[in-house]
N, C-alpha and C. Protein backbone atom coordinates (compact mmCIF):
# COMPACT_ATOMS: atom_id res chain seq x y z
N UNK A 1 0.68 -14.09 -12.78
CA UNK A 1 1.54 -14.73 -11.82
C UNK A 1 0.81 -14.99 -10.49
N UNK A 2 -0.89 -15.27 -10.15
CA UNK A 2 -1.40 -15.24 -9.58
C UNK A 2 -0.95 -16.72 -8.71
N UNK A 3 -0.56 -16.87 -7.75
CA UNK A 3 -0.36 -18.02 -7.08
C UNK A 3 -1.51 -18.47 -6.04
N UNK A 4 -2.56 -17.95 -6.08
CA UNK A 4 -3.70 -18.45 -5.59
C UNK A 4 -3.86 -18.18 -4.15
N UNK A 5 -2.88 -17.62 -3.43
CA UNK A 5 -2.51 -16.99 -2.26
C UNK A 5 -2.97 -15.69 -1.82
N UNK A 6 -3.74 -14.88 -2.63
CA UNK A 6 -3.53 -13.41 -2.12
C UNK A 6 -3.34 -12.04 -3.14
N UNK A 7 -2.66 -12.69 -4.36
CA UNK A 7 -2.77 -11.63 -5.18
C UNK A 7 -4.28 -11.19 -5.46
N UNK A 8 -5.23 -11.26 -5.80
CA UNK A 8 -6.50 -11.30 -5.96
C UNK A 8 -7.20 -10.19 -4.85
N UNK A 9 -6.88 -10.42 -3.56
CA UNK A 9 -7.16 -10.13 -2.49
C UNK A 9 -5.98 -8.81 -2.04
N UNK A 10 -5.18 -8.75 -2.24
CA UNK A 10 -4.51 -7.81 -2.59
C UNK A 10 -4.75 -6.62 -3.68
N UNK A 11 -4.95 -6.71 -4.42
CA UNK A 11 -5.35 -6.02 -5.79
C UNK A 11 -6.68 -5.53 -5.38
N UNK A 12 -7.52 -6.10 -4.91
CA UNK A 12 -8.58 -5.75 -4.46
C UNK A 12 -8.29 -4.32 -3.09
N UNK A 13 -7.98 -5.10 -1.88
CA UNK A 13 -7.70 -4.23 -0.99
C UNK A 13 -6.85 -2.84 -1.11
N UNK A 14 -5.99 -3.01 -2.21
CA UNK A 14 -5.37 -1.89 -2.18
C UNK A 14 -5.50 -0.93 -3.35
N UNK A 15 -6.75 -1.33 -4.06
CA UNK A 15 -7.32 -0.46 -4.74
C UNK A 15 -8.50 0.13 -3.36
N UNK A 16 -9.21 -0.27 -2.91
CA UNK A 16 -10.45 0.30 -2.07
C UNK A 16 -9.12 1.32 -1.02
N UNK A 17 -8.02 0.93 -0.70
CA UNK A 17 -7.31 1.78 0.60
C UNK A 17 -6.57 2.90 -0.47
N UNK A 18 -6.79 2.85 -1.72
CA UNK A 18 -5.89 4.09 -2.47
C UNK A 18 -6.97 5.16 -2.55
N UNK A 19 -8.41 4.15 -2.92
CA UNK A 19 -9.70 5.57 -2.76
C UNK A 19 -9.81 6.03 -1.91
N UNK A 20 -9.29 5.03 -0.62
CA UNK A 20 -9.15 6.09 0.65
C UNK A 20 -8.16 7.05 1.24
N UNK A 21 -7.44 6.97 0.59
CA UNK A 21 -6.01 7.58 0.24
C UNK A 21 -6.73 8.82 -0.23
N UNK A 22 -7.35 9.40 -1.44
CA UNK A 22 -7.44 10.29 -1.94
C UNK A 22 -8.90 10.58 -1.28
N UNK A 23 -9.57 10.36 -0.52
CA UNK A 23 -10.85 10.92 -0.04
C UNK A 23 -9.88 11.34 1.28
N UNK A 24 -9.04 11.32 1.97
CA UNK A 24 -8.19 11.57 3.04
C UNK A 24 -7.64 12.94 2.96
N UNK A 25 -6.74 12.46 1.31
CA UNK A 25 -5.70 13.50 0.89
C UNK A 25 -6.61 14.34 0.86
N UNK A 26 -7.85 15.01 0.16
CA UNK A 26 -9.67 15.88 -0.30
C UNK A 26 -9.58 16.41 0.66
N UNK A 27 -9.91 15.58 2.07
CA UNK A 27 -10.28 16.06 3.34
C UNK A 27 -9.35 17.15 4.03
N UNK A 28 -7.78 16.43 3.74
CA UNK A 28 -6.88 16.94 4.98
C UNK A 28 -6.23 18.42 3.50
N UNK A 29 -7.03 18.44 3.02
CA UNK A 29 -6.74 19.83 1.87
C UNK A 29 -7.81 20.95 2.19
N UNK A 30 -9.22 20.06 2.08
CA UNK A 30 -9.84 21.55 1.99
C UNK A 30 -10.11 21.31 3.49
N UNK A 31 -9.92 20.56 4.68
CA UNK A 31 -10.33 20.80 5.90
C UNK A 31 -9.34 21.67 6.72
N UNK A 32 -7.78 20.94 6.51
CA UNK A 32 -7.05 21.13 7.10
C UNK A 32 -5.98 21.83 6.50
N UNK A 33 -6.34 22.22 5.63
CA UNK A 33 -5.32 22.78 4.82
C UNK A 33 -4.18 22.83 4.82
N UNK A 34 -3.60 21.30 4.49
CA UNK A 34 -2.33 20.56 4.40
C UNK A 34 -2.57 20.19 3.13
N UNK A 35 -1.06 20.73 2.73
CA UNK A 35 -1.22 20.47 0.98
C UNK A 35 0.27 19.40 0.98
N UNK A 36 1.70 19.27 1.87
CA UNK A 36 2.91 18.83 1.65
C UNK A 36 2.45 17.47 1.92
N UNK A 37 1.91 17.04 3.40
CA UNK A 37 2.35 15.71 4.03
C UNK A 37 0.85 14.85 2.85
N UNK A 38 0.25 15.70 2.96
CA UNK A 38 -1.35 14.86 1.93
C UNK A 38 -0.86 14.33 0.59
N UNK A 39 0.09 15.27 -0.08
CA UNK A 39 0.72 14.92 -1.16
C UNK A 39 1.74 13.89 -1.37
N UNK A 40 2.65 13.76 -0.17
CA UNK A 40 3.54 12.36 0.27
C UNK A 40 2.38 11.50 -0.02
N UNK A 41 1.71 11.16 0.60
CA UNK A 41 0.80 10.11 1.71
C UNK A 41 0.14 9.72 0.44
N UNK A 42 -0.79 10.52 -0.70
CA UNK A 42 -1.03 10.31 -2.24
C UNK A 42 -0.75 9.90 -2.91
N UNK A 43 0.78 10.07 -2.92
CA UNK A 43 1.63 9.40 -4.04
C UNK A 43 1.92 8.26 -3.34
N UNK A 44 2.44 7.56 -2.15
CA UNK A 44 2.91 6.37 -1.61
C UNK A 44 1.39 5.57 -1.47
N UNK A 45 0.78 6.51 -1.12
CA UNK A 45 -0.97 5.65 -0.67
C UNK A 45 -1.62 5.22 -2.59
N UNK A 46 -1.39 5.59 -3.29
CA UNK A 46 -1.99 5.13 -4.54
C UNK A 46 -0.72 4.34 -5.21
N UNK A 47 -0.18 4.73 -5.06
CA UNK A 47 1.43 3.61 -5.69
C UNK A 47 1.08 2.49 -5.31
N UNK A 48 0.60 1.68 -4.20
CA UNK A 48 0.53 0.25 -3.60
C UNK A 48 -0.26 -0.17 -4.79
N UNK A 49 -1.69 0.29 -5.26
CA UNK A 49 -2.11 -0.62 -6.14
C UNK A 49 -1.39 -0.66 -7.93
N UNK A 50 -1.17 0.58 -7.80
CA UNK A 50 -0.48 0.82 -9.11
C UNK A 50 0.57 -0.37 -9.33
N UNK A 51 1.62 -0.62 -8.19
CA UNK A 51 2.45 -1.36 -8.75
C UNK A 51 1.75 -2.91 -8.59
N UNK A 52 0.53 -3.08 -7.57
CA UNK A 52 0.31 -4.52 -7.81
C UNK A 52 -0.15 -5.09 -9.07
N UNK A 53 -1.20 -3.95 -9.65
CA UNK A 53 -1.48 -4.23 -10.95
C UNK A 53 -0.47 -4.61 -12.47
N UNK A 54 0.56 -3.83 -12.01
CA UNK A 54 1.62 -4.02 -13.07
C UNK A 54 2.29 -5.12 -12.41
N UNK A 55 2.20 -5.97 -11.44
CA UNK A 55 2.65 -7.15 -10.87
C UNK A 55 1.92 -7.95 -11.94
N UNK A 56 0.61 -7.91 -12.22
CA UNK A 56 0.00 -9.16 -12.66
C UNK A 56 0.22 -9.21 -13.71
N UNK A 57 0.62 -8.03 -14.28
CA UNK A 57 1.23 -8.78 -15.85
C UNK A 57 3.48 -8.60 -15.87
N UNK A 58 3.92 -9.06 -14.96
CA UNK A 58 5.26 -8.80 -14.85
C UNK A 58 5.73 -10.09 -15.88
N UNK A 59 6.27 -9.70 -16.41
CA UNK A 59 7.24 -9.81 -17.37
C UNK A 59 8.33 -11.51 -16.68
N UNK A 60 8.50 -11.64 -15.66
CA UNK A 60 9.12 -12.74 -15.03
C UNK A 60 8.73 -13.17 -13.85
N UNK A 61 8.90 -14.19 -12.82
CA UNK A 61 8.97 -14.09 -11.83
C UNK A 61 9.63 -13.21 -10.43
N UNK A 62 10.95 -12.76 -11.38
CA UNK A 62 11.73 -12.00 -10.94
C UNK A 62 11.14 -11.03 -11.09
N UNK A 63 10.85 -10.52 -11.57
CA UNK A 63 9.42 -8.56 -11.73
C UNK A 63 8.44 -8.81 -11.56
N UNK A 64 7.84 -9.53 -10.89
CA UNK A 64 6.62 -9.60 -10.20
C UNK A 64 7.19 -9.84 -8.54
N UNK A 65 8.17 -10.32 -8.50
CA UNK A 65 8.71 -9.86 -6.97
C UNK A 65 9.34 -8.72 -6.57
N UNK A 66 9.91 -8.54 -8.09
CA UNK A 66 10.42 -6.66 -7.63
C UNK A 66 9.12 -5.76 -7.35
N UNK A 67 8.05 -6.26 -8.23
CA UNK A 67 7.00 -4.91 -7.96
C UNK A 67 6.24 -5.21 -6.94
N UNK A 68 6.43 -6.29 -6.29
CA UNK A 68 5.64 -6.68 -4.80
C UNK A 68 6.51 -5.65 -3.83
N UNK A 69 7.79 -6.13 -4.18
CA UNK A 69 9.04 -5.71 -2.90
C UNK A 69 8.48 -3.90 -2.85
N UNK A 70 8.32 -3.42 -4.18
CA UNK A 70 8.32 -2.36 -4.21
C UNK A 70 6.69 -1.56 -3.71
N UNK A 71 5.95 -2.65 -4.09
CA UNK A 71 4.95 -2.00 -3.34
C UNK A 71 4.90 -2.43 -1.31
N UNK A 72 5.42 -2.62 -1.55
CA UNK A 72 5.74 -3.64 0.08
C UNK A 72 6.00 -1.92 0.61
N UNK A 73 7.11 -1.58 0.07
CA UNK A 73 8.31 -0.36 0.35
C UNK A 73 7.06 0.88 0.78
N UNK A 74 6.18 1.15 -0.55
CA UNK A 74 5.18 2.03 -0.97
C UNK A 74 4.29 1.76 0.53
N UNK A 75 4.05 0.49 0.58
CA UNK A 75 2.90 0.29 2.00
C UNK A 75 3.88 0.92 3.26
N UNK A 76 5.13 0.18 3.14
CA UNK A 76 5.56 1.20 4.37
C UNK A 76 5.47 2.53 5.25
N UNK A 77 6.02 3.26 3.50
CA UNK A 77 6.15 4.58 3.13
C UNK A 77 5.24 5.23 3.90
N UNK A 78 3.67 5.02 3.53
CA UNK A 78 2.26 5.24 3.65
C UNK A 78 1.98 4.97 5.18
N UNK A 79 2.19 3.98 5.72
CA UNK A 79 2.12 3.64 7.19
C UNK A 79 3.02 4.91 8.07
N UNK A 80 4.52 5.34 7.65
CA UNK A 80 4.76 6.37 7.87
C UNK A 80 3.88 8.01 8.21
N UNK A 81 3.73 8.09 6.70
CA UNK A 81 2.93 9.39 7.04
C UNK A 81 1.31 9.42 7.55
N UNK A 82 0.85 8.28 7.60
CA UNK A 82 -0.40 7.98 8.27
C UNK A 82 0.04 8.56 9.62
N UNK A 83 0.88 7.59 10.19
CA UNK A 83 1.58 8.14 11.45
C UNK A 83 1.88 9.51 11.83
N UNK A 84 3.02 10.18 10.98
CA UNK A 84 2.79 11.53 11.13
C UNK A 84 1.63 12.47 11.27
N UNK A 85 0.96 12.05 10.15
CA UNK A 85 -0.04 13.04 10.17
C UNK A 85 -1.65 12.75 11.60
N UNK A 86 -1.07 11.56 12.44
CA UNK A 86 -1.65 11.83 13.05
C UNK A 86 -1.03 12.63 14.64
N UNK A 87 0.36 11.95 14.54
CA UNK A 87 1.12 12.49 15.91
C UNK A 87 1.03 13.88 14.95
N UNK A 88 1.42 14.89 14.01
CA UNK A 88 1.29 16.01 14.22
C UNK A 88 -0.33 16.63 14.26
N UNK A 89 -1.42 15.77 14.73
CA UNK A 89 -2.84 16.31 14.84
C UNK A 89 -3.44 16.33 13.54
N UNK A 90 -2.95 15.84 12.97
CA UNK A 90 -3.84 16.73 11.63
C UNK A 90 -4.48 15.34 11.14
N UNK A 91 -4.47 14.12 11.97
CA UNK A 91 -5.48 13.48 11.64
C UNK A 91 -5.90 12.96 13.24
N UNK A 92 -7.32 12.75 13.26
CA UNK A 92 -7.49 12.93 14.71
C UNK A 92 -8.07 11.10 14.80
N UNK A 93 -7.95 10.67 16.23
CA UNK A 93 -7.90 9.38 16.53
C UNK A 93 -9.13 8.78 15.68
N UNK A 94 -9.98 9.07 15.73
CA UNK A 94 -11.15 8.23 14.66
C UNK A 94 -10.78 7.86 13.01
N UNK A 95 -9.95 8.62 12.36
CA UNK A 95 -9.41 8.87 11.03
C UNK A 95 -8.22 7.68 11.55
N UNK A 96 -7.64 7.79 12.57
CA UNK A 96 -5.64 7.17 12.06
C UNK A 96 -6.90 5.39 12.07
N UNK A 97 -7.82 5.22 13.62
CA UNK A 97 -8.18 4.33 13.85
C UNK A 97 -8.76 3.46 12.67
N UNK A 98 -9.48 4.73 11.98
CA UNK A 98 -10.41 3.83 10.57
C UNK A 98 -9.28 3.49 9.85
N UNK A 99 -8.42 4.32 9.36
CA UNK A 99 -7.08 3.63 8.18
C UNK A 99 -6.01 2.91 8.93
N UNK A 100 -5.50 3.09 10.24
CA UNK A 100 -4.36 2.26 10.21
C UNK A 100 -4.04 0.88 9.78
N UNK A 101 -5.71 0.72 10.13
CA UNK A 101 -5.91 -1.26 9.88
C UNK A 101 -5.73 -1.06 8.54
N UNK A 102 -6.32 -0.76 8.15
CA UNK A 102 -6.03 -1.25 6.47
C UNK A 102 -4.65 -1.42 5.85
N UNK A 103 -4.31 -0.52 6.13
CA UNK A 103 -2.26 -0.34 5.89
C UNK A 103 -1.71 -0.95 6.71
N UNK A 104 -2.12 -1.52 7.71
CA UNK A 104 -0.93 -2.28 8.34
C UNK A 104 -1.83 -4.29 7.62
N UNK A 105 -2.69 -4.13 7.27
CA UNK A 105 -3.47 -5.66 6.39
C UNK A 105 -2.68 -5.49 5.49
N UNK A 106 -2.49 -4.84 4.54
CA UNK A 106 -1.56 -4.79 3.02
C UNK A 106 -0.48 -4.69 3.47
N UNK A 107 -0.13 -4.34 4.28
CA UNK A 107 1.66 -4.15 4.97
C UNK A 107 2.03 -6.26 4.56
N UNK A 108 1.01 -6.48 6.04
CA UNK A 108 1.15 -8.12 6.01
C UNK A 108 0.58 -9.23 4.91
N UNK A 109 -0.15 -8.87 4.08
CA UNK A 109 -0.76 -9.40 2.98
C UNK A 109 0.96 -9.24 2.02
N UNK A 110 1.12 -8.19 1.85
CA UNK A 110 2.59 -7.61 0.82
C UNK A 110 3.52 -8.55 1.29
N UNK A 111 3.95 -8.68 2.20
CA UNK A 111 5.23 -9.52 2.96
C UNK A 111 4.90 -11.07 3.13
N UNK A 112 3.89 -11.70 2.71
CA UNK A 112 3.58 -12.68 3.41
C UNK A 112 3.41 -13.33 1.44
N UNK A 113 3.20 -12.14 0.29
CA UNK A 113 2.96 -12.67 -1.16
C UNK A 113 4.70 -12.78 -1.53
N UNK A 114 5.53 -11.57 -0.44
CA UNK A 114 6.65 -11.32 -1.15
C UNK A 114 7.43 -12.60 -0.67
N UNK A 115 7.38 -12.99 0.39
CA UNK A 115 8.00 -14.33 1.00
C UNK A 115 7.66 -15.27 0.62
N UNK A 116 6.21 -15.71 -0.12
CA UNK A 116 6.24 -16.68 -0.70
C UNK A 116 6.92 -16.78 -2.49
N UNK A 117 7.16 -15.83 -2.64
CA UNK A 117 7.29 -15.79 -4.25
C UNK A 117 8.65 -16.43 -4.11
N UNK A 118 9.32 -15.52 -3.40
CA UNK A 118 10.84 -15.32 -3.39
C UNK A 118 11.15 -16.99 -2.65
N UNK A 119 10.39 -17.77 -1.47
CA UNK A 119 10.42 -18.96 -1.50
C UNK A 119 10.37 -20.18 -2.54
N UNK A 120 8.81 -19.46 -3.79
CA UNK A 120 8.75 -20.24 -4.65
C UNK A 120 10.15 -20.10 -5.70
N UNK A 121 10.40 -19.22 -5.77
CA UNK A 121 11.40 -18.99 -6.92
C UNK A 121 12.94 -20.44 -6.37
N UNK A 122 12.95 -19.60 -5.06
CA UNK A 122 14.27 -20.51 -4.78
C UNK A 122 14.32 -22.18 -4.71
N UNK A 123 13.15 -22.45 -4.46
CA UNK A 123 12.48 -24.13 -4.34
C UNK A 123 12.88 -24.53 -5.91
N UNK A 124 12.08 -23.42 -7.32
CA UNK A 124 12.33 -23.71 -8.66
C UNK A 124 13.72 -23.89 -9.07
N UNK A 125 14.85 -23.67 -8.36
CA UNK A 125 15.72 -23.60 -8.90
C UNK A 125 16.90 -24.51 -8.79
């Protein structure tokens, strides 16, 4: 369901920000020995690519916009506890600085594939 827009570029980016997801989650375990908020942040921070990938083979147009919407949700999620975990210290300004960009690029990459789909769909109809 590649519309030549971004899925590609997406799939890409949010596989490289999920490895960073789990070299984060590594760090803020054996550094900081935070095992709750690392484990949120893991599961929402690797979900983004998980569901884009099962985007590219969705079953309709309609489930390839649910699993955008839903990874859209997942990028949120993740932008959340990025946040937390830096207002509660446990990630210090060089760490939020290197990842925020990335999660807030897939934030707007996600919303910008999900608005066009959901445009294309309604134009098809």
């Amino acid at each position: 369901m590649d519309n030549g827009r971004g899925e590609n570029k997406v799939k890409e980016l949010s596989f490289a920000f999920a490895l960073r997801v789990v070299k984060l989650c590594r760090f803020l375990e054996q550094e900081q020995r935070e095992y709750v908020l690392s484990k949120q942040l893991l599961k929402s921070g690797t979900a983004i690519g998980a569901l884009v990938r099962e985007a590219e083979h969705a079953e309709s147009r309609a489930d390839f916009i649910h699993k955008m919407t839903i990874a859209l949700k997942e990028a949120n999620e993740t932008l959340y506890w990025i946040e937390l975990l830096y207002h509660a210290q446990l990630l210090d300004q060089k760490g939020f600085d290197s990842i925020n960009p990335d999660i807030v690029e897939l934030l707007k990459l996600l919303t910008a594939i999900v608005k066009a789909s959901k445009k294309k769909r309604l134009d098809t109809c």
